[in-house]
Structure formats: structure tokens, C-alpha cells
N, C-alpha and C. Protein backbone atom coordinates (compact mmCIF):
# COMPACT_ATOMS: atom_id res chain seq x y z
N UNK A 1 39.56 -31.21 -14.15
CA UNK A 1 39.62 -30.11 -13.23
C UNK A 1 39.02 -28.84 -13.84
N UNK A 2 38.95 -28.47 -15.50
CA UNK A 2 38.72 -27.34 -15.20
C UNK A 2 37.38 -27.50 -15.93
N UNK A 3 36.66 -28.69 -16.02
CA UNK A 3 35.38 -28.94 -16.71
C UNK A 3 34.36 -28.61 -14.68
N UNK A 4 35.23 -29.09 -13.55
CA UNK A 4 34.70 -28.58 -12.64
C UNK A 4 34.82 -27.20 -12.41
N UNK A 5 35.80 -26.79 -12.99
CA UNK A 5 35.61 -25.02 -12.24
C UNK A 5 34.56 -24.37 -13.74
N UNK A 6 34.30 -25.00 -14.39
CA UNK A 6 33.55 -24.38 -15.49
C UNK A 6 32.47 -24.73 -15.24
N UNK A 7 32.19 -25.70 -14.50
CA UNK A 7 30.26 -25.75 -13.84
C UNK A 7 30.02 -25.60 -13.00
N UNK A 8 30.89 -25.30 -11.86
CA UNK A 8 31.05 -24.65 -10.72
C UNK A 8 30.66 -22.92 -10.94
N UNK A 9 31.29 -22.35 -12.03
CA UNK A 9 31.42 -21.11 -12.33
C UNK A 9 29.70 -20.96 -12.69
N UNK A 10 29.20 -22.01 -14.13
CA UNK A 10 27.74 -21.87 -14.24
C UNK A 10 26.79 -21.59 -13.16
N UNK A 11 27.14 -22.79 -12.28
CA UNK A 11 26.14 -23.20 -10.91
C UNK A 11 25.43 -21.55 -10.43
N UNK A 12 26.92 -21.03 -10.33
CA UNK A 12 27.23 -19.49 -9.39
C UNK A 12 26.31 -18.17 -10.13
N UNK A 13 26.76 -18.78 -11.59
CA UNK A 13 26.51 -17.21 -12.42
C UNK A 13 24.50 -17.49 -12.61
N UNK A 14 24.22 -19.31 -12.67
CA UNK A 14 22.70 -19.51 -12.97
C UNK A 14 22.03 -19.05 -11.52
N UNK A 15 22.98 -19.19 -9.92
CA UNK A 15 21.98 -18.51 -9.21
C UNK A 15 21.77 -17.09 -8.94
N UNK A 16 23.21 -16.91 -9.27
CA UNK A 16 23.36 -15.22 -9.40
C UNK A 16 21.87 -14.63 -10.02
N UNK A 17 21.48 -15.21 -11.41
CA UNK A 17 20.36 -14.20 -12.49
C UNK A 17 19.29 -14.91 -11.22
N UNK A 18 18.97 -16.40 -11.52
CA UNK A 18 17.77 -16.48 -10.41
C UNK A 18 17.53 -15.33 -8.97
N UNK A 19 18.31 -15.59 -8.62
CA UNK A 19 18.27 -14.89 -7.39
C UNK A 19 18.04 -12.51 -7.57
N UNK A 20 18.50 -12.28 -8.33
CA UNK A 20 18.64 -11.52 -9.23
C UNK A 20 16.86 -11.12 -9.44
N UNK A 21 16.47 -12.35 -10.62
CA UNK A 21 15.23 -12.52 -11.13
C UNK A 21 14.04 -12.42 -10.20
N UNK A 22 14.45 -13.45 -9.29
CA UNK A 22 13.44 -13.43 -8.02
C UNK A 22 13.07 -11.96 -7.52
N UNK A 23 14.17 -11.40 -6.91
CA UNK A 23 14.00 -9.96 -6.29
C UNK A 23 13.42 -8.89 -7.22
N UNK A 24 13.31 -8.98 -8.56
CA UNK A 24 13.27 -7.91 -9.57
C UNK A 24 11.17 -8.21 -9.64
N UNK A 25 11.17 -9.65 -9.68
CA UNK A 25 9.65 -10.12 -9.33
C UNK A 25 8.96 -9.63 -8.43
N UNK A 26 9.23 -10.03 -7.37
CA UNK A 26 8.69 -9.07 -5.98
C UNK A 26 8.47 -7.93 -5.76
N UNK A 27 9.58 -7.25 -6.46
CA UNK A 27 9.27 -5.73 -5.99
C UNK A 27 8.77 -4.94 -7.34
N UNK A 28 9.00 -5.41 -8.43
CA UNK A 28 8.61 -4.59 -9.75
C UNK A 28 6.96 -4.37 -10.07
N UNK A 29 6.29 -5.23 -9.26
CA UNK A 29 4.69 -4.78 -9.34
C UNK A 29 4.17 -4.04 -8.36
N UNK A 30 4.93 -3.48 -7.55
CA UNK A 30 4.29 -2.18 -7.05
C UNK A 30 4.73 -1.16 -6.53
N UNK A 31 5.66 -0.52 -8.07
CA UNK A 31 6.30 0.45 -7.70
C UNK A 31 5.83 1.52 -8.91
N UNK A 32 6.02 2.73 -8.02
CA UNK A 32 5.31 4.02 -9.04
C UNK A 32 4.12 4.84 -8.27
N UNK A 33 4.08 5.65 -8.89
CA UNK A 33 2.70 6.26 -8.35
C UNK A 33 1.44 6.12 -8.13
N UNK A 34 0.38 5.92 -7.42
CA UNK A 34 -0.57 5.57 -7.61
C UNK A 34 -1.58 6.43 -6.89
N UNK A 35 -3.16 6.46 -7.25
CA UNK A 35 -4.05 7.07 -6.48
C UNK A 35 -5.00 5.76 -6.39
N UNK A 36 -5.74 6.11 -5.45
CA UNK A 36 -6.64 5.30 -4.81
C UNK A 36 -7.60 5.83 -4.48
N UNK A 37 -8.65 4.73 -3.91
CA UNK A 37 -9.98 5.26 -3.28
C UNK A 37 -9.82 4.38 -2.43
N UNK A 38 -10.96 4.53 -1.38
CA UNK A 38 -11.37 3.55 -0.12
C UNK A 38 -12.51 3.93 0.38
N UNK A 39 -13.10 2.79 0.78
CA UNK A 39 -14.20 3.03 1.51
C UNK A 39 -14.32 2.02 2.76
N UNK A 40 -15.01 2.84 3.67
CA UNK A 40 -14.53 1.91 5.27
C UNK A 40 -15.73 2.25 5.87
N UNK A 41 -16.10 0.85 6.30
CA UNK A 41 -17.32 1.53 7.49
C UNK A 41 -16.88 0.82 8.84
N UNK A 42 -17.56 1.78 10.25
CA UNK A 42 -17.06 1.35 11.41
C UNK A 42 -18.02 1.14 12.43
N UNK A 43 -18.28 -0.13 13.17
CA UNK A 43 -19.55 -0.32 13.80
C UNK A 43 -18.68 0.09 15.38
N UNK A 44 -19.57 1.30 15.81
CA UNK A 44 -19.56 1.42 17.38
C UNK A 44 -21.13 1.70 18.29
N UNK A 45 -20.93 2.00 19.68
CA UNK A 45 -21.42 2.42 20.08
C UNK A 45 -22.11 3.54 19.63
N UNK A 46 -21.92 4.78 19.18
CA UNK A 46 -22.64 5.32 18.41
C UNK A 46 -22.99 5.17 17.21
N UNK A 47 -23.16 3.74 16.86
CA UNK A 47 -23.77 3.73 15.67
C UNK A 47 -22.66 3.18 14.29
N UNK A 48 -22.94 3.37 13.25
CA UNK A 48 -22.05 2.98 12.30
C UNK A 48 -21.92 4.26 11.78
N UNK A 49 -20.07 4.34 11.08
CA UNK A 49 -19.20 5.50 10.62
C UNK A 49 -18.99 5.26 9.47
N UNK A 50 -19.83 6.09 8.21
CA UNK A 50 -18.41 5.20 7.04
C UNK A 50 -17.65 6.91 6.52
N UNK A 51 -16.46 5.95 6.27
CA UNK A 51 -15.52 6.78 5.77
C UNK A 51 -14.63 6.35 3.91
N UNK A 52 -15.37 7.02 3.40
CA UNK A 52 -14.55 7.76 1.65
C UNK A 52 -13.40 8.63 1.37
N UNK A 53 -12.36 7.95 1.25
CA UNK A 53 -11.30 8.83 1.27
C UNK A 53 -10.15 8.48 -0.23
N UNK A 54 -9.42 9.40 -0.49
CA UNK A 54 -8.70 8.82 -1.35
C UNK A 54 -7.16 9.29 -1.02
N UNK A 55 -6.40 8.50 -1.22
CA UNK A 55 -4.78 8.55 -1.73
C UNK A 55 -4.12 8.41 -2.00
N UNK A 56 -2.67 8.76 -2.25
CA UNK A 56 -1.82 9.42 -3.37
C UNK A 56 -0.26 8.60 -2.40
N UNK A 57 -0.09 7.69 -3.05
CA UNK A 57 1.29 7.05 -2.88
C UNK A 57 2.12 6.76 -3.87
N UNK A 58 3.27 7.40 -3.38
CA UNK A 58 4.82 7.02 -4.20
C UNK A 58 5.14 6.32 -4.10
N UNK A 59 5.17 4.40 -4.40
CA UNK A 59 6.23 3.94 -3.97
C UNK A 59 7.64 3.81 -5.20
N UNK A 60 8.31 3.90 -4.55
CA UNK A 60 9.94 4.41 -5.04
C UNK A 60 10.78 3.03 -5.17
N UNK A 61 11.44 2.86 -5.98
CA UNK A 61 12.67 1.90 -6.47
C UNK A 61 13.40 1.16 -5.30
N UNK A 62 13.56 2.43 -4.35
CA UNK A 62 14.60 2.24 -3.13
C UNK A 62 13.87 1.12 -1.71
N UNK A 63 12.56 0.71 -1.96
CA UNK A 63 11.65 0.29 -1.64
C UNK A 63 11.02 1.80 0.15
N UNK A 64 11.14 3.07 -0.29
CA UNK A 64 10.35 3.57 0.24
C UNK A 64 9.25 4.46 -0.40
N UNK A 65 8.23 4.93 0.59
CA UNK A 65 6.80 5.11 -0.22
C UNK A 65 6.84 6.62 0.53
N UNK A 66 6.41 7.41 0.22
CA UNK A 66 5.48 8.92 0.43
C UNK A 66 4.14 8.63 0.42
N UNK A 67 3.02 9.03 1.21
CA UNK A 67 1.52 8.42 0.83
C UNK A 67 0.53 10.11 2.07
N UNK A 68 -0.35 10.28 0.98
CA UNK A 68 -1.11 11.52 0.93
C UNK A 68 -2.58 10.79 1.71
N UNK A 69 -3.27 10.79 2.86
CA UNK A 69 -4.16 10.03 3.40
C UNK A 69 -5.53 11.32 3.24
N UNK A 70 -6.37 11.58 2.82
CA UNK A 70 -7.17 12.50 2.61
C UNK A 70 -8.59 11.82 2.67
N UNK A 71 -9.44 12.35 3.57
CA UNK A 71 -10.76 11.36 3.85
C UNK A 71 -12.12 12.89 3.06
N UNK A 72 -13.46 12.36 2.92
CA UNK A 72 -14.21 13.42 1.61
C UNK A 72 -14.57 14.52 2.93
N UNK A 73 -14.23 14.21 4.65
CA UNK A 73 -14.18 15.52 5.47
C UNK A 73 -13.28 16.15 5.77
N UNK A 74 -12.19 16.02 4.98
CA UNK A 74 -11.04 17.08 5.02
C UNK A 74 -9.96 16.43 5.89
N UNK A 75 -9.96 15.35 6.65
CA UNK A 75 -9.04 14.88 7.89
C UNK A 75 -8.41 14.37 7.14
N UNK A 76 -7.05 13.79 7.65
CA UNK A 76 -6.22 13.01 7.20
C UNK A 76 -4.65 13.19 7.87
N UNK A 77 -4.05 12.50 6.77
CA UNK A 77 -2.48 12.50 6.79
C UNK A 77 -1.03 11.93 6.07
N UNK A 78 -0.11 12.83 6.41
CA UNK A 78 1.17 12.40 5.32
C UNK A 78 1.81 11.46 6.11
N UNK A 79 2.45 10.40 5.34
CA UNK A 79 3.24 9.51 6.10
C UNK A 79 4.40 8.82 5.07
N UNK A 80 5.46 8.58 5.62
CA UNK A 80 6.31 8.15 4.46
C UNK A 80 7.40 7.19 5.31
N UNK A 81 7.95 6.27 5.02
CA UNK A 81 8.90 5.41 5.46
C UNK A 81 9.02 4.40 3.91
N UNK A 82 8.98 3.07 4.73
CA UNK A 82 9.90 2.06 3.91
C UNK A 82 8.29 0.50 3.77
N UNK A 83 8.78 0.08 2.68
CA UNK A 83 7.75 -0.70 1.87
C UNK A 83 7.90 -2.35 1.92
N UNK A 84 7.58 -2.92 2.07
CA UNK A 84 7.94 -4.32 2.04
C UNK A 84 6.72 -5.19 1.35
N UNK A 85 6.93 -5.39 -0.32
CA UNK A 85 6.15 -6.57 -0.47
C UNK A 85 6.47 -7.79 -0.40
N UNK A 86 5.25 -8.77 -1.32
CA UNK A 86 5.55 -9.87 -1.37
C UNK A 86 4.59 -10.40 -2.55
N UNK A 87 4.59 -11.25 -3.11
CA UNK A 87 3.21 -11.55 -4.17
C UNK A 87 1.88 -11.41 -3.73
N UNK A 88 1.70 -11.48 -2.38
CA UNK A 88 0.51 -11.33 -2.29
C UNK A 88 0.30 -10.26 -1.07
N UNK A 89 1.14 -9.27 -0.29
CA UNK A 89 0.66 -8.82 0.69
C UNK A 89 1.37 -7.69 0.63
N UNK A 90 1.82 -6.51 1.39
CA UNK A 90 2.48 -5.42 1.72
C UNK A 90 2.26 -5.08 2.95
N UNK A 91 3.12 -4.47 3.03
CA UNK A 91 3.32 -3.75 4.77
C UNK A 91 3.95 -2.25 4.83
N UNK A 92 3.02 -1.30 5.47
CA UNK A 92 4.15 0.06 5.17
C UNK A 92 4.88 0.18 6.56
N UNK A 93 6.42 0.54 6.70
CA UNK A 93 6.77 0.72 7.97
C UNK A 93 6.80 1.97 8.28
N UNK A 94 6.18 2.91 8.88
CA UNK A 94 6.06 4.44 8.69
C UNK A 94 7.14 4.99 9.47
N UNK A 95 8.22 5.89 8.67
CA UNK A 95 8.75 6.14 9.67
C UNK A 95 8.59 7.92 10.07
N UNK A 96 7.56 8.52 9.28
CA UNK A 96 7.41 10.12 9.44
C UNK A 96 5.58 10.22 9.35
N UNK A 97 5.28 10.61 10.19
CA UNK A 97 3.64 10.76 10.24
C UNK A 97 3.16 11.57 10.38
N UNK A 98 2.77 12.55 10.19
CA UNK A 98 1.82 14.47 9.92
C UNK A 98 0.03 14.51 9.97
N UNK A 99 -0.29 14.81 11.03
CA UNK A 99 -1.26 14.80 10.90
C UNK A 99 -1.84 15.91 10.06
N UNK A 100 -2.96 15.71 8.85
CA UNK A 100 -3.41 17.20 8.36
C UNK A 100 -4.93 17.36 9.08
N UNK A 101 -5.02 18.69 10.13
CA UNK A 101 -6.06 18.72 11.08
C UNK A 101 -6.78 20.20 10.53
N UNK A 102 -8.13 19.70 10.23
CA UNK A 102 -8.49 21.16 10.10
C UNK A 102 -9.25 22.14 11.38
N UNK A 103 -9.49 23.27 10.83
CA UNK A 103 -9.65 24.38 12.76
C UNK A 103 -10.76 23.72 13.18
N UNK A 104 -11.98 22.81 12.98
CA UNK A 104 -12.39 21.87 13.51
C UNK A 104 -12.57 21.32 14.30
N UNK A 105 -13.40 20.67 15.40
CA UNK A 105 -12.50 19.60 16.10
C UNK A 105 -13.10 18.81 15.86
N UNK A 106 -12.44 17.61 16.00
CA UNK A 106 -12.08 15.83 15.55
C UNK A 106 -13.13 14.73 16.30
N UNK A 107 -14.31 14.33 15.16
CA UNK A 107 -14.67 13.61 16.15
C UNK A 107 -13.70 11.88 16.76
N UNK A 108 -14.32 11.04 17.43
CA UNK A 108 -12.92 10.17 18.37
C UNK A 108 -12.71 9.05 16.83
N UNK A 109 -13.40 8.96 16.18
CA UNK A 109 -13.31 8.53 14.73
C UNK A 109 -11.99 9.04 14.28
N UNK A 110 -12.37 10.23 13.84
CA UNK A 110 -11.17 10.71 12.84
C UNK A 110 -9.78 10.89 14.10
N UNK A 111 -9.74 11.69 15.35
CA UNK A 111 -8.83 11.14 15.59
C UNK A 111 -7.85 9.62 16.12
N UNK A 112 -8.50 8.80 16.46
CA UNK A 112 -7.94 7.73 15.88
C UNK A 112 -7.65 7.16 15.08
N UNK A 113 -8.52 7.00 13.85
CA UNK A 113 -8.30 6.02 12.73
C UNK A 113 -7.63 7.08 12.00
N UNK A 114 -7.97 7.76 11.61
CA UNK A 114 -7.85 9.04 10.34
C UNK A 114 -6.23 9.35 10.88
N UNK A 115 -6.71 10.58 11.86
CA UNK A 115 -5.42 11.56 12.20
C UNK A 115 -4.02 10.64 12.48
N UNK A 116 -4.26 9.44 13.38
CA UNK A 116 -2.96 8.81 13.77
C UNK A 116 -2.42 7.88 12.99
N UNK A 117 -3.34 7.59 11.52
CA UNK A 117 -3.30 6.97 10.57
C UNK A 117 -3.21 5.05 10.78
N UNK A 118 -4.19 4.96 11.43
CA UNK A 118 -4.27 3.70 11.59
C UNK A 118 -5.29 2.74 10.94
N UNK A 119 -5.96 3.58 10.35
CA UNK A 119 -6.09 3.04 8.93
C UNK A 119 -5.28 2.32 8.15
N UNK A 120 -3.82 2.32 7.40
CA UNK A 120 -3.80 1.72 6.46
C UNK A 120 -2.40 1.67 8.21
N UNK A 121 -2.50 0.32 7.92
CA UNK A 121 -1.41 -0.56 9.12
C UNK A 121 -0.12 -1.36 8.78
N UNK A 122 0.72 -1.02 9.47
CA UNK A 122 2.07 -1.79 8.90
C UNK A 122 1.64 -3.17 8.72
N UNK A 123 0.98 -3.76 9.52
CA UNK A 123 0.81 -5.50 9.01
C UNK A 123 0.93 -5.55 7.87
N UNK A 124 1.36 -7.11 7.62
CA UNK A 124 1.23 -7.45 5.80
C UNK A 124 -0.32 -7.55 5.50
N UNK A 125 -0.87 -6.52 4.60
CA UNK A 125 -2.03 -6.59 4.22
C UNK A 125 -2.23 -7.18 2.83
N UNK A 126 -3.07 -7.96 2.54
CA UNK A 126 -3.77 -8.67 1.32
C UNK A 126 -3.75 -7.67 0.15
N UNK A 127 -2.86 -8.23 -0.75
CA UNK A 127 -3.69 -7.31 -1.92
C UNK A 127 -4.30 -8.52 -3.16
N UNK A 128 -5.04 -7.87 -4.27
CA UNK A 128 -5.78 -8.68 -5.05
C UNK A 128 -4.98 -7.56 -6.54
N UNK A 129 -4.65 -8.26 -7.89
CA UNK A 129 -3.90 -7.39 -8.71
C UNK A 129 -5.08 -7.77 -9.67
N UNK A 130 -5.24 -6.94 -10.02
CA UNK A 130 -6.96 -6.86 -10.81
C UNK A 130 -6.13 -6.63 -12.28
N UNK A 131 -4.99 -5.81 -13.24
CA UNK A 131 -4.57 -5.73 -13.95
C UNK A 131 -3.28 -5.07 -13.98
N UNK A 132 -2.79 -5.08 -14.66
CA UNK A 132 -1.70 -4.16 -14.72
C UNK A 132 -1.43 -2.41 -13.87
N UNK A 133 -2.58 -2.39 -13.76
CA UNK A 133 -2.34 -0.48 -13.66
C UNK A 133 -3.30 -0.97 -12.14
N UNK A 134 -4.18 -1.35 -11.84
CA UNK A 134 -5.07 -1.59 -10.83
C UNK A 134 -4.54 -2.88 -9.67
N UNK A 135 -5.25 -2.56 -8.30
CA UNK A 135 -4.85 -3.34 -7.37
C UNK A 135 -5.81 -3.02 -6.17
N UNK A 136 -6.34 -3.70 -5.39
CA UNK A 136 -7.26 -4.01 -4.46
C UNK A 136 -6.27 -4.30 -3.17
N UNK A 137 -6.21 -3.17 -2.11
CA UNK A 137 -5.96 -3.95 -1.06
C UNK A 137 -6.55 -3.96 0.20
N UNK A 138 -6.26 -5.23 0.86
CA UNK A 138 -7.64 -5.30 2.11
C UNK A 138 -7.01 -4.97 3.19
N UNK A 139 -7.59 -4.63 3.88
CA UNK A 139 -7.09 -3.85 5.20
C UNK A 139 -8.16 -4.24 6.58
N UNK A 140 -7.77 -4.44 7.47
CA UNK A 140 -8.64 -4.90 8.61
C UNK A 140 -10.17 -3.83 8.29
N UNK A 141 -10.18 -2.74 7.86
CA UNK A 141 -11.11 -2.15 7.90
C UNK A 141 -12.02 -2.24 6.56
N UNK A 142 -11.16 -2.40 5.73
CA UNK A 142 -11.51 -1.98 4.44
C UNK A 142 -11.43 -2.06 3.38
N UNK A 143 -11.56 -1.85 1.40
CA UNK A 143 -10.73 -2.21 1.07
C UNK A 143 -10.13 -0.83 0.08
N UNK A 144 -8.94 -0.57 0.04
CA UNK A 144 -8.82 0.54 -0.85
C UNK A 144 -8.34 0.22 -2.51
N UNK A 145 -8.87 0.43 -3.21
CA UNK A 145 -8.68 0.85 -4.58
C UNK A 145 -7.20 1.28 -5.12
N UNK A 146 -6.40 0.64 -5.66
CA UNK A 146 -5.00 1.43 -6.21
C UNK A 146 -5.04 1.86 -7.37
N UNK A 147 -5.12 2.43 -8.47
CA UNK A 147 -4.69 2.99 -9.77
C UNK A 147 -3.09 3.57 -9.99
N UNK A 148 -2.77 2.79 -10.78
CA UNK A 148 -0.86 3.35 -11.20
C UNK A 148 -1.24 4.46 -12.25
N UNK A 149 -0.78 5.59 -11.83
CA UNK A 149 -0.33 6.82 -12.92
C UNK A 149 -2.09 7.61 -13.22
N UNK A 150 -2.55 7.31 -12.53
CA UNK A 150 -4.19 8.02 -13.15
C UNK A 150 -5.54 7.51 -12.11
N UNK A 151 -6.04 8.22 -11.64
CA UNK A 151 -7.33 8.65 -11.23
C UNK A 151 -8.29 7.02 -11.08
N UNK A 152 -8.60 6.64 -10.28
CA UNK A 152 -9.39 5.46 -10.25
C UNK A 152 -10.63 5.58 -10.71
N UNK A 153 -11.00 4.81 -11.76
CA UNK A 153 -12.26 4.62 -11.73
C UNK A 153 -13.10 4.05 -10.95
N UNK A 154 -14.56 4.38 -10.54
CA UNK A 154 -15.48 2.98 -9.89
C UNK A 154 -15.38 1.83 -10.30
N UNK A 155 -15.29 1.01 -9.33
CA UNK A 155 -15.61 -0.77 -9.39
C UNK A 155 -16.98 -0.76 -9.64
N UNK A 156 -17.19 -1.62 -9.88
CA UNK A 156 -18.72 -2.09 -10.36
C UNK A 156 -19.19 -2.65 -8.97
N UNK A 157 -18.63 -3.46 -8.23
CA UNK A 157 -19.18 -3.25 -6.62
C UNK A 157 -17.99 -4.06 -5.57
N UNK A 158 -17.72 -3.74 -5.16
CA UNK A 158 -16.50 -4.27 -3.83
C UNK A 158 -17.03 -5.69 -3.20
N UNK A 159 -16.22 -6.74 -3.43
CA UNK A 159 -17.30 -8.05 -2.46
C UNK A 159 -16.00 -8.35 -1.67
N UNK A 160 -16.52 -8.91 -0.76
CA UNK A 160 -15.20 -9.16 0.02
C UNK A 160 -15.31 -11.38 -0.29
């Protein structure tokens, strides 16, 4: 009897760390600060759009993110909610969105993609982990560049 409650007790305490272990996996590679780049091009009716932008995301312990959306014409936006990875994908769920608009006005580009931030999309998007500090993620449009703690360097060339 008590050789069963003593591997009974193991069973509990070995899924306890697994289970434990698992969750600490998932979420421990992409948390912290990071800057980015991106580059996006957009085929319409008037022609093709590309857009260079870079930004600045927190993601936080608690699994929510802060993220700074800044394109090289001044448009953009703040957005911050809650984070959900996985080994290979992420999803942001936004739950606060700010458009930053300058006295300007917007061509139908920037306010859609840019201003309402539909650019980077709650779907689970693809990422690629290039090293420790670096990360590639793809986005229906695009792909953006991550750097943890420092300034991205250029890729040598983006292939999809």
C-alpha cells in the first residue's frame, strides 16, 4: 500500500515539472523587448504600395504585449492587449488601439492597413527563429524582422 501511494505521489509530482516544463517552453522564447523592421508591398488598382516601417514591442511575462507601429511616412499606431504563442506561430489579441495620425491626410493605404492596424493581425502568424536575439515573422502581407534588446540589423535578403 504505501509503495502505491509513493508512485502514485511520483506519477503526480513527474507531471506536475513536465507540465510546468512544457508551459515555461512555449512562452520563454518570446518574451522581452524587441525592435523590428518590415517591409510590405501592396498590389492595387493604383498600382503597387510598398511600405518600411519599424516596431517596438514589449512582450511581458504576464503574456501581454505593448507594440509601437511606426511606418518611414510618419503613420502608424499603439496597440497593446494579450499574446498567445506557440513554437511556431503567434497571435496578438489587441485589446487598446491608437491611431498616431499626422495633420496630413491619409492616403486609403495608410488608413486601412497602417492607421487601423491591420497589418500585423490577430491570426496565428508564422514565425521563423533565426537565433537567439532574432526572429522572422510572416504576416499575410509581409515579413517583419524582430531583434530582442537592440536595433535590427539588415538581412542579407528576405526570401519567402
Amino acid at each position: 500500500m504505501i509503495k502505491k501511494g509513493i508512485l502514485l505521489t511520483l506519477a503526480v509530482a513527474i507531471g506536475v515539472v513536465v507540465g510546468w516544463g512544457i508551459s515555461q517552453y512555449s512562452n520563454s522564447h518570446i518574451q522581452g523587448h524587441y525592435f523590428a523592421r518590415s517591409a510590405s508591398m501592396y498590389k492595387s488598382e493604383q498600382g503597387n504600395t510598398f511600405n518600411e516601417s519599424t516596431v517596438n514591442v514589449e512582450f511581458k511575462t504576464n503574456g501581454h504585449y505593448d507594440l509601437l507601429y511606426l511606418t518611414n511616412k510618419q503613420v502608424g499606431f499603439t496597440s497593446s492587449g494579450q499574446y498567445i504563442v506557440s513554437p511556431v506561430s503567434i497571435s496578438l489579441q489587441e485589446d487598446n488601439h491608437d491611431k498616431i495620425v499626422p495633420s496630413r491626410e491619409l492616403a486609403f493605404y495608410e488608413q486601412v492597413m497602417v492607421s487601423q492596424g491591420a497589418i500585423l493581425s490577430s491570426d496565428m502568424m508564422e514565425y521563423v527563429k533565426l537565433n537567439e536575439f532574432e526572429i522572422l515573422l510572416m504576416t499575410q502581407y509581409g515579413i517583419t524582422h524582430f531583434c530582442k534588446g537592440r536595433p535590427c540589423s539588415e538581412l542579407e535578403r528576405y526570401s519567402h
